[in-house]
Protein backbone atom coordinates (compact mmCIF):
# COMPACT_ATOMS: atom_id res chain seq x y z
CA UNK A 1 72.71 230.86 84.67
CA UNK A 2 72.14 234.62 83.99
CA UNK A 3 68.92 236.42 84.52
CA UNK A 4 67.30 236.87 80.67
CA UNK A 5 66.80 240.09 81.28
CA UNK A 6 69.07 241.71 83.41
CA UNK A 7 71.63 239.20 83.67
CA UNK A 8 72.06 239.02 87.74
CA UNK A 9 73.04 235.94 88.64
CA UNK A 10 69.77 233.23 89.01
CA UNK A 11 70.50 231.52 92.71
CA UNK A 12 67.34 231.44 93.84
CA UNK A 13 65.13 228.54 92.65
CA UNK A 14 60.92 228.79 92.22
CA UNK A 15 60.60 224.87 91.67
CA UNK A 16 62.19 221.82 90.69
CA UNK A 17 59.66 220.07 88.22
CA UNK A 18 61.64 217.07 87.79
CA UNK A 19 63.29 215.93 84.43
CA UNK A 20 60.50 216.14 81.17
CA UNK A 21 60.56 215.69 77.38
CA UNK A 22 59.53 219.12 75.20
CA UNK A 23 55.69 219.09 75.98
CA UNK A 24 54.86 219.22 71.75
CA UNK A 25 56.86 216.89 70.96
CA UNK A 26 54.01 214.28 70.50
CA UNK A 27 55.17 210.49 69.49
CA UNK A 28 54.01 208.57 66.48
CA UNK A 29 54.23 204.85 67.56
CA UNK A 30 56.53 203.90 65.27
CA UNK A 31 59.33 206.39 66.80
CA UNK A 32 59.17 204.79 70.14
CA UNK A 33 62.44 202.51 69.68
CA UNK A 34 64.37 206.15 68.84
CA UNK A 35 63.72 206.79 72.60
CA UNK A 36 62.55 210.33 74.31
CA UNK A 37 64.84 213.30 75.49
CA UNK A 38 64.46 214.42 78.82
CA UNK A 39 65.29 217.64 80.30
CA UNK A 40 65.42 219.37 84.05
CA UNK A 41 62.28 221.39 84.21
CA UNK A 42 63.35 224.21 86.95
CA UNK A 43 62.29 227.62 87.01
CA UNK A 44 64.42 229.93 88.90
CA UNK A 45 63.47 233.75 90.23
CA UNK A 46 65.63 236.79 89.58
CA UNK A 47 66.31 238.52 93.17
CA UNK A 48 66.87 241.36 91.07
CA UNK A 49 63.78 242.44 88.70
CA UNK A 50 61.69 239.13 89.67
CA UNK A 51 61.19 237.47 86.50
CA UNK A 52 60.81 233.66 87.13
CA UNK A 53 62.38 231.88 84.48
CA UNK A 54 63.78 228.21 83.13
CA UNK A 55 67.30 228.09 81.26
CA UNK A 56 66.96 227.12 77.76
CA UNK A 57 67.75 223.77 76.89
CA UNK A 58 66.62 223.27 73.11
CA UNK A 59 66.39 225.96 70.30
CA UNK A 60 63.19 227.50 69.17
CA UNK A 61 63.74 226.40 66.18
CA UNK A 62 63.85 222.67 67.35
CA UNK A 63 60.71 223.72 69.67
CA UNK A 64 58.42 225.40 67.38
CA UNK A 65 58.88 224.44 63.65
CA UNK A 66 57.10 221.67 63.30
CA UNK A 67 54.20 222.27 66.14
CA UNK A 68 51.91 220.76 66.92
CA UNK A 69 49.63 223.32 68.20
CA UNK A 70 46.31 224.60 66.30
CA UNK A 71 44.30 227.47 68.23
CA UNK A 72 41.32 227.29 66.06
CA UNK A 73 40.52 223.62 67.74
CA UNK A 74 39.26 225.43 70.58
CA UNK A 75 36.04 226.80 70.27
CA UNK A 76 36.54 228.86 73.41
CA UNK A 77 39.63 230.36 72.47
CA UNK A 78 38.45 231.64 68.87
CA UNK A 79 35.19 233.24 70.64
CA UNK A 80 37.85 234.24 73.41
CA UNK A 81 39.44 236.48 70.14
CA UNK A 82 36.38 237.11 67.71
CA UNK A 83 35.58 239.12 71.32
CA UNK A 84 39.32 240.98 71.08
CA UNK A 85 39.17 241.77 67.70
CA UNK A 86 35.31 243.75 68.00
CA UNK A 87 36.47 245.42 70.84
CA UNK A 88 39.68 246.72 69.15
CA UNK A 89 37.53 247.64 66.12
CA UNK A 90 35.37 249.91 68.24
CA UNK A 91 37.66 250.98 71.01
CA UNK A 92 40.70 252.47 68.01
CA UNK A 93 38.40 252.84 65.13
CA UNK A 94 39.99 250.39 62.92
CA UNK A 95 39.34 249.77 59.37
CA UNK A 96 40.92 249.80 56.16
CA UNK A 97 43.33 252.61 57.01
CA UNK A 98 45.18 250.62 59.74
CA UNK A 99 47.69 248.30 59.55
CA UNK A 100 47.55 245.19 62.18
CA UNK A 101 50.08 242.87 62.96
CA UNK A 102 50.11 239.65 65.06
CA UNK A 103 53.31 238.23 65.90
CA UNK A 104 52.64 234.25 66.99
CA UNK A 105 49.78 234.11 64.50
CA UNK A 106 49.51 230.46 64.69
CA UNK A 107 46.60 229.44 62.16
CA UNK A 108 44.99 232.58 61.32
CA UNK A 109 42.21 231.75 64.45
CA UNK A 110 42.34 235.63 65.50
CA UNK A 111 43.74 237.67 62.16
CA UNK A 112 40.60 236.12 60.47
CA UNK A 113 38.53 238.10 62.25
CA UNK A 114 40.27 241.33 61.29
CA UNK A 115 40.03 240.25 57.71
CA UNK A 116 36.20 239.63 58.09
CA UNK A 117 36.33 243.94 58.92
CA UNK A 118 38.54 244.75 56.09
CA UNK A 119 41.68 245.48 57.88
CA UNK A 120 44.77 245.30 56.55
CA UNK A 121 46.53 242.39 58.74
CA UNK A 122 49.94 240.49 58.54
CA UNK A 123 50.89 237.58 60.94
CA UNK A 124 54.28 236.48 61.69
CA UNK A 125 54.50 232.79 62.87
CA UNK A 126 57.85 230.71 63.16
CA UNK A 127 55.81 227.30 62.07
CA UNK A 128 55.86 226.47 58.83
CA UNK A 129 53.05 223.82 59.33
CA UNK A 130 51.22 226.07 61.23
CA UNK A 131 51.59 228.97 58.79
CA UNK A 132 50.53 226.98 55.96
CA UNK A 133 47.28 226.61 57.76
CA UNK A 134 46.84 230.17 57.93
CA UNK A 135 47.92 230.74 54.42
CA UNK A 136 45.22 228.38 53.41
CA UNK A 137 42.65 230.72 54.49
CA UNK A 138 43.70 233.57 52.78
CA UNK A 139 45.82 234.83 55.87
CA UNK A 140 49.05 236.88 55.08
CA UNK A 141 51.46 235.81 56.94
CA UNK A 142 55.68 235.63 57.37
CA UNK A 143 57.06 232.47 58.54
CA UNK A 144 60.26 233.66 60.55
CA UNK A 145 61.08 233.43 64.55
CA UNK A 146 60.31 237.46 65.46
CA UNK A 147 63.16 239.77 67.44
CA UNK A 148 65.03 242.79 65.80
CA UNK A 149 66.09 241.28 62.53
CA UNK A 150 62.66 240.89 61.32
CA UNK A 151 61.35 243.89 62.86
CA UNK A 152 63.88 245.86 60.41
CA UNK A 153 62.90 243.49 57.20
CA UNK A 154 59.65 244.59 57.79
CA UNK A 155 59.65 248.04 58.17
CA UNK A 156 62.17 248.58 55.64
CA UNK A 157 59.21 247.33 53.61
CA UNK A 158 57.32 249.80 55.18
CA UNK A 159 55.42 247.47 57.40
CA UNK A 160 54.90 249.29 60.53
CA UNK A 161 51.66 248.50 62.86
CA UNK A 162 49.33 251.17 64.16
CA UNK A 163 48.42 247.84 65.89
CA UNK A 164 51.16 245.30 67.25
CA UNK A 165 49.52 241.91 68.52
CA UNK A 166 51.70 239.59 70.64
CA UNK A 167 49.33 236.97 72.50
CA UNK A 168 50.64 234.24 74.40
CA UNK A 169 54.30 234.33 73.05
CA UNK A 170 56.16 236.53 75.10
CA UNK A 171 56.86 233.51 77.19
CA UNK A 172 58.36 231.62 74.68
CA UNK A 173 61.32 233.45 73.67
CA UNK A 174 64.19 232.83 74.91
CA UNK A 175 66.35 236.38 73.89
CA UNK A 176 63.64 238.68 75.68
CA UNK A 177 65.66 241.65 75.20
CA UNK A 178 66.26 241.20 71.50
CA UNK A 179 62.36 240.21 71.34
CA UNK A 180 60.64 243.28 73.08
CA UNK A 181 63.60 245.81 70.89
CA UNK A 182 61.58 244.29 67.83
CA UNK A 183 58.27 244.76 69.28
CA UNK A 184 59.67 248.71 69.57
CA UNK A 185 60.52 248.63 66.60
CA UNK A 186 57.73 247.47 64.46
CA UNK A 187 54.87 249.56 66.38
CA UNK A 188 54.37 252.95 64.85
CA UNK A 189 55.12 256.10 66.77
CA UNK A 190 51.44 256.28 67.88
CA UNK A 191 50.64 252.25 67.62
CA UNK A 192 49.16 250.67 70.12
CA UNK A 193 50.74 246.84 71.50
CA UNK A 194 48.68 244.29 72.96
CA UNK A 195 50.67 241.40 75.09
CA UNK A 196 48.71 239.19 76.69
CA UNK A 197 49.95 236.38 78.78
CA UNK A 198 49.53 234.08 82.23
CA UNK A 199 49.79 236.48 85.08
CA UNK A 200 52.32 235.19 87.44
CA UNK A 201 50.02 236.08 90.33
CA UNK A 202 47.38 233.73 89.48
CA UNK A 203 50.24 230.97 88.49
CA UNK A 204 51.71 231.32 92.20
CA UNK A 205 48.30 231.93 93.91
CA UNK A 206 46.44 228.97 92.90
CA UNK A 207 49.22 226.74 92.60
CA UNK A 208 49.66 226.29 88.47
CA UNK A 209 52.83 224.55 88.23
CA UNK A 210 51.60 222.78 85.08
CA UNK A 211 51.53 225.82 82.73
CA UNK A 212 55.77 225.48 83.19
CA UNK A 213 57.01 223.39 80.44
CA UNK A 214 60.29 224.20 78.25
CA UNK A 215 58.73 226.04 75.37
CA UNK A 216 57.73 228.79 78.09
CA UNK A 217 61.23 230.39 79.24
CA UNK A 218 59.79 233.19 81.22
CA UNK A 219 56.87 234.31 83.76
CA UNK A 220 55.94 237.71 84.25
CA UNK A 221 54.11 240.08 86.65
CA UNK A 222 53.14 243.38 85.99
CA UNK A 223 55.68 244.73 88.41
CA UNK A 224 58.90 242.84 85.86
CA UNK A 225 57.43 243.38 82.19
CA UNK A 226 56.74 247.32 83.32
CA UNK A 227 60.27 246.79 83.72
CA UNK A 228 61.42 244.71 80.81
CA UNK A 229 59.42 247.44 78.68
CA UNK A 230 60.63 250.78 80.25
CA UNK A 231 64.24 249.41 78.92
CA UNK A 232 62.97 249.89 75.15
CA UNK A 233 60.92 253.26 76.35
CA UNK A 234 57.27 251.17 75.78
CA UNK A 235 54.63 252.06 78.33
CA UNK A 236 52.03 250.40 79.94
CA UNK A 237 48.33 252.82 79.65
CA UNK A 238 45.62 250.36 80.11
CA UNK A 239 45.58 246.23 81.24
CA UNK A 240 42.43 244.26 81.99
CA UNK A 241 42.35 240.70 83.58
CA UNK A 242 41.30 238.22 82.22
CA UNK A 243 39.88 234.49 82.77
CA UNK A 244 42.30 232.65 79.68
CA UNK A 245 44.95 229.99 80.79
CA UNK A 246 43.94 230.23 84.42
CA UNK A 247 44.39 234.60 85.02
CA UNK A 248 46.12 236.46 82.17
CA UNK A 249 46.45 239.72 81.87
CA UNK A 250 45.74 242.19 77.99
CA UNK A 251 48.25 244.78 78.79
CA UNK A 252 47.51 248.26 76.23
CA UNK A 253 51.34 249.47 75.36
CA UNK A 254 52.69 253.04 73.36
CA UNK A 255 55.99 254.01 72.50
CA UNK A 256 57.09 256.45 75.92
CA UNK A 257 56.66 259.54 73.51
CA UNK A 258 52.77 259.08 72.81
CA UNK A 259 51.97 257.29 76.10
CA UNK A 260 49.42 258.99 78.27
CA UNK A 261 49.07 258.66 82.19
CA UNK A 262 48.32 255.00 83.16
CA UNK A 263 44.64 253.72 83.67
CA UNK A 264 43.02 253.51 87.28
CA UNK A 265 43.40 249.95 86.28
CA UNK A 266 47.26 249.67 86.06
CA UNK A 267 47.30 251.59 89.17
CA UNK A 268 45.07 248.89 90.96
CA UNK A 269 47.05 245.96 89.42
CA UNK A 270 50.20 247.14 90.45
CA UNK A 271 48.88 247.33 94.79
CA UNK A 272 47.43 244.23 94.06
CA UNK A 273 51.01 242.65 93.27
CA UNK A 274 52.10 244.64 95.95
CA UNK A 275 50.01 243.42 98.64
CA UNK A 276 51.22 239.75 97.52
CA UNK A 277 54.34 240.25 98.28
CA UNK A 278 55.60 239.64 94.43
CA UNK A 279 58.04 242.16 95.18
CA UNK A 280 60.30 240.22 97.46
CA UNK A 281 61.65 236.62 97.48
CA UNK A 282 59.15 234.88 100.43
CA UNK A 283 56.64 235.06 97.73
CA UNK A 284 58.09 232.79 95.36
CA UNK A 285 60.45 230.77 97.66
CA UNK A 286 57.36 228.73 99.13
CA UNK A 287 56.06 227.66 95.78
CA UNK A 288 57.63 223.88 95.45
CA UNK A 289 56.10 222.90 99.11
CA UNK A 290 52.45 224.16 97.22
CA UNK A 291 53.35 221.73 94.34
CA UNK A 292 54.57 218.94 96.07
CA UNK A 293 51.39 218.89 98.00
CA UNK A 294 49.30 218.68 94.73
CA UNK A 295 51.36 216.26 93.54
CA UNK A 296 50.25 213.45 96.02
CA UNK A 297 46.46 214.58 96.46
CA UNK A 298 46.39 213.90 92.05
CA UNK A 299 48.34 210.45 92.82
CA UNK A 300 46.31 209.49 95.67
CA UNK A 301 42.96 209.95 93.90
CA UNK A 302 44.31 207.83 90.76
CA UNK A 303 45.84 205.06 92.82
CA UNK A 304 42.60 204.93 94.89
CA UNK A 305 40.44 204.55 91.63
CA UNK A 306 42.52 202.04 90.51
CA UNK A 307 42.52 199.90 93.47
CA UNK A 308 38.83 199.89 93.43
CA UNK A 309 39.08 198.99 89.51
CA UNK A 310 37.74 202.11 88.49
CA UNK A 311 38.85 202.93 84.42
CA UNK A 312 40.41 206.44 84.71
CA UNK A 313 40.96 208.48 80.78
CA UNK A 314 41.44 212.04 80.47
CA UNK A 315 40.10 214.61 78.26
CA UNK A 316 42.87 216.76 75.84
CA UNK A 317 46.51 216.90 75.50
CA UNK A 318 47.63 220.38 76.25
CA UNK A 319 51.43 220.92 76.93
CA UNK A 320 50.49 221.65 80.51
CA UNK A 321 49.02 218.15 81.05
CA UNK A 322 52.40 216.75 80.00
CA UNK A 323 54.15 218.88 82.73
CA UNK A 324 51.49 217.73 85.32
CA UNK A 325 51.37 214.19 84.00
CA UNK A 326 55.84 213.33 84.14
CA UNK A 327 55.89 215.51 87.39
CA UNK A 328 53.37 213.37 89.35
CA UNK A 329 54.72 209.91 87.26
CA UNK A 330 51.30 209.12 85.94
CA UNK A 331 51.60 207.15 83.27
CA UNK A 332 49.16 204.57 81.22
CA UNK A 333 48.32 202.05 84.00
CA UNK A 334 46.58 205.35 85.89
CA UNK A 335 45.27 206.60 82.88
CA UNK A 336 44.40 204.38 80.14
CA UNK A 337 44.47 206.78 77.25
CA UNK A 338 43.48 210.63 76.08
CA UNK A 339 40.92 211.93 73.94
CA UNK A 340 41.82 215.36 71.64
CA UNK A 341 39.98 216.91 69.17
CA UNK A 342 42.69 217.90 66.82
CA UNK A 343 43.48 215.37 64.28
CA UNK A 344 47.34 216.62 64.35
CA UNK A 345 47.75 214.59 67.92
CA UNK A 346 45.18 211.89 66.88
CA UNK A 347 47.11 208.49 66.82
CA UNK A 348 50.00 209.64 68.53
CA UNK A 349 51.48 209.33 72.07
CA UNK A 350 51.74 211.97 74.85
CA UNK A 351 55.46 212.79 75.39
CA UNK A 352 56.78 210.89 78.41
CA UNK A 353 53.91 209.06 79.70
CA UNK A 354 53.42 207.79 76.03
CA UNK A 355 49.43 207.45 76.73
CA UNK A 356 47.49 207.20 74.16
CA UNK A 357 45.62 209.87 72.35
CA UNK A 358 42.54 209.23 70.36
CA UNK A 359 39.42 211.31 68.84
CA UNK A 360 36.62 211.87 71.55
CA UNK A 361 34.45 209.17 69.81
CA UNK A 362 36.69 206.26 72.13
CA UNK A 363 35.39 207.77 75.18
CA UNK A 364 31.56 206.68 73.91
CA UNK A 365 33.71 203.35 73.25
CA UNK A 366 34.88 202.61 76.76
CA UNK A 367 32.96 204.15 78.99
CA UNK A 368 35.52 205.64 81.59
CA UNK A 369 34.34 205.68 85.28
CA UNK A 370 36.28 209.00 85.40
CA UNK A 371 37.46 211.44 82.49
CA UNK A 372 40.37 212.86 83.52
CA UNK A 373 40.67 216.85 82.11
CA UNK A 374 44.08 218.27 81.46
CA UNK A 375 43.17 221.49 79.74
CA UNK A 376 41.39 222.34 83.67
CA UNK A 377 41.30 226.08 81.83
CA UNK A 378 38.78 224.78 79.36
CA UNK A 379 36.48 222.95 81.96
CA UNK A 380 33.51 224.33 81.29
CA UNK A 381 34.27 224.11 77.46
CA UNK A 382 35.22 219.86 77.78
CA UNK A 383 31.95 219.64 80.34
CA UNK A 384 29.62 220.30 77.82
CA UNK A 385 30.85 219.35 75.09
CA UNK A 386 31.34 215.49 77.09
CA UNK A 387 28.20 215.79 79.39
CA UNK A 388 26.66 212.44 77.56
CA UNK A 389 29.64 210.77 80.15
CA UNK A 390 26.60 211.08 82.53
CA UNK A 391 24.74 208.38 81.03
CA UNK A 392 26.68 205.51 82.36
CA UNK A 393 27.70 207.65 85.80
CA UNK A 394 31.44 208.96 84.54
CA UNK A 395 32.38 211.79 86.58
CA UNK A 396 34.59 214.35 85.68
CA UNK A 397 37.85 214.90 87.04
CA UNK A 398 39.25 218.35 87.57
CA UNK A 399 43.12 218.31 88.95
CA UNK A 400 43.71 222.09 89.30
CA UNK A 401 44.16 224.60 91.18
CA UNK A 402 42.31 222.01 93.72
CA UNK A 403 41.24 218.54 92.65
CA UNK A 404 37.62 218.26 92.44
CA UNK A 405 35.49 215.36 91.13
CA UNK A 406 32.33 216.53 89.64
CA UNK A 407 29.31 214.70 88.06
């Protein structure tokens, strides 16, 4: 196995996360007698330029097709980029003059907020299923996995974007190279790119094994994307940190020609790194004994509850709670089902631990000592919107970084 980006041999392994199915690939009941596919789940580091990454064992094509992801079920996440798209607005004086882009566009949950200003917008988004969903509200938007060969489609159709969007996908592609060439290709001489994504820091830090599943190949710090982008003569000027999927950072990217000196913030980001040592190997070589240690506190606290007969369900089914769930071997007799909002899991069975998911309204039904939450990102979100648990004396259940029970 080769480095992604540049191709040194991978010897050093970041964690060994067992063997798991693809974390989307959500069960109807009926499918259960085809049997699941499981695959190694290690991440390796590049000794090299850093970048932590798994080996590919599935296409994207098989991975994202038919997904089963929706953003616009999450309240927080569509106020998370109603907030984005105002401060774009304001901060580049957008309107009907500019042309934006997402790439990743999912269901239209953040290009509908451009449209509300009367910007031109496009989205690009590999799903059909998902795309149609976007289409349905009026979005624009190419169904085709992005890298070069779209790039050029598109701006031989003179579809360049004096604003590139690229949220949360950077992670999933598996040709990075060919990927981040596209991304230089489609932004306009004097665009602007926005990438956010999971800082690695935060993922190492506070011990976030579970947002590594198959459909994300790579993990970056500032100190390896400056790098992957500097190949294809892209800059980092600006980046702000933020709170989403557990620490991410919103870096602000121009083409090397129109890039000015980097913000106080970049500057501050990069010591930061620094000063955790992200730069050599210690760093990332003591991760597994972190996650190992998790591992049993989350299975002692289950096996306790159960020996006292305590009823144990968990809130959501996020990709991440299928990594933490077949790492730790939790399966329905810990946790007697899931609840999800999103009617596209509804009736079907979490990948591996084939629990149960069903809409929030069973929770009311059975009355759960403890409610379990998997999306841990969207705590304060689930603790609202779930607070009536405090009727009968459920608890809440909050597994990472640290487990914490919370009434």
């Amino acid at each position: 196995m080769k480095c992604r980006f540049c191709e040194s041999p991978l010897q050093n392994r970041f964690v060994d996360l067992g063997l798991s199915p693809l974390a989307n690939e959500y069960l109807k009941p009926d499918q259960l007698k085809k049997g699941q596919r499981f695959f190694p789940l290690q991440a390796y580091v590049c000794d090299q330029c850093f970048l932590v990454q798994l080996d590919s064992f599935e296409t994207p094509s098989a991975i994202f097709s038919d997904y089963a992801y929706f953003s616009s079920y999450s309240r927080g996440w569509l106020a998370h980029a109603e907030r984005y798209v105002a401060m774009m607005i304001e901060r580049f004086s957008l309107g009907s003059h500019t042309q934006v882009i997402e790439i990743a566009s999912n269901d239209g949950y953040l290009l509908q907020y451009f449209k509300e200003f009367g910007v031109p917008i496009l989205g690009i988004e590999p799903a059909l299923n998902v795309a149609q969903a976007a289409i349905a509200k009026g979005i624009s938007t190419h169904v085709d996995f992005f890298g070069t060969s779209t790039a050029k489609h598109l701006v031989q159709q003179s579809k360049q974007a004096d604003v590139l969007i690229a949220n949360n996908v950077l992670a999933h592609v598996p040709d990075l190279n060919d990927f981040v060439e596209g991304l230089s290709l489609l932004l306009k001489p004097n665009g602007i790119l926005t990438l956010e994504f999971p800082h690695l820091l935060h993922l190492i830090e506070e011990i976030q094994f579970d947002t590594m599943y198959h459909e994300h190949f790579s993990y970056f710090s500032l100190y390896t994307i400056e790098k992957v982008l500097e190949a294809y003569k892209l800059c980092v000027v600006d980046v702000d940190e933020l709170l989403t999927h557990g620490g991410s950072l919103r870096l602000y990217v121009r083409h090397e020609s129109y890039a000015e000196h980097a913000s106080k913030e970049v500057e501050i980001l990069r010591m930061k790194e620094l000063k955790a040592g992200l730069k050599t190997l210690n760093a990332y070589l003591k991760f597994e004994a972190e996650v190992e240690r998790i591992k049993y506190k989350i299975l002692e606290f289950l096996i306790q509850a159960k020996v006292e007969g305590k009823r144990v369900a968990a809130y959501g089914a996020p990709a991440k709670g299928n990594t933490l769930l077949n790492y730790c071997g939790i399966r329905h007799d810990l946790i007697e089902f899931t609840v999800d909002v999103s009617p596209h899991k509804q009736g079907r069975l979490l990948p591996g631990s084939l629990i149960p998911i069903y809409a929030p309204e069973k929770v009311l039904e059975v009355k759960p000592d403890y409610l379990f939450i998997l999306p841990w990102n969207l705590r304060e979100e689930i603790i609202e919107q779930m607070a009536v648990i405090r009727e009968w004396g459920g608890k809440f259940v909050i597994p990472m970084p640290h487990l914490e029970v919370k009434a």
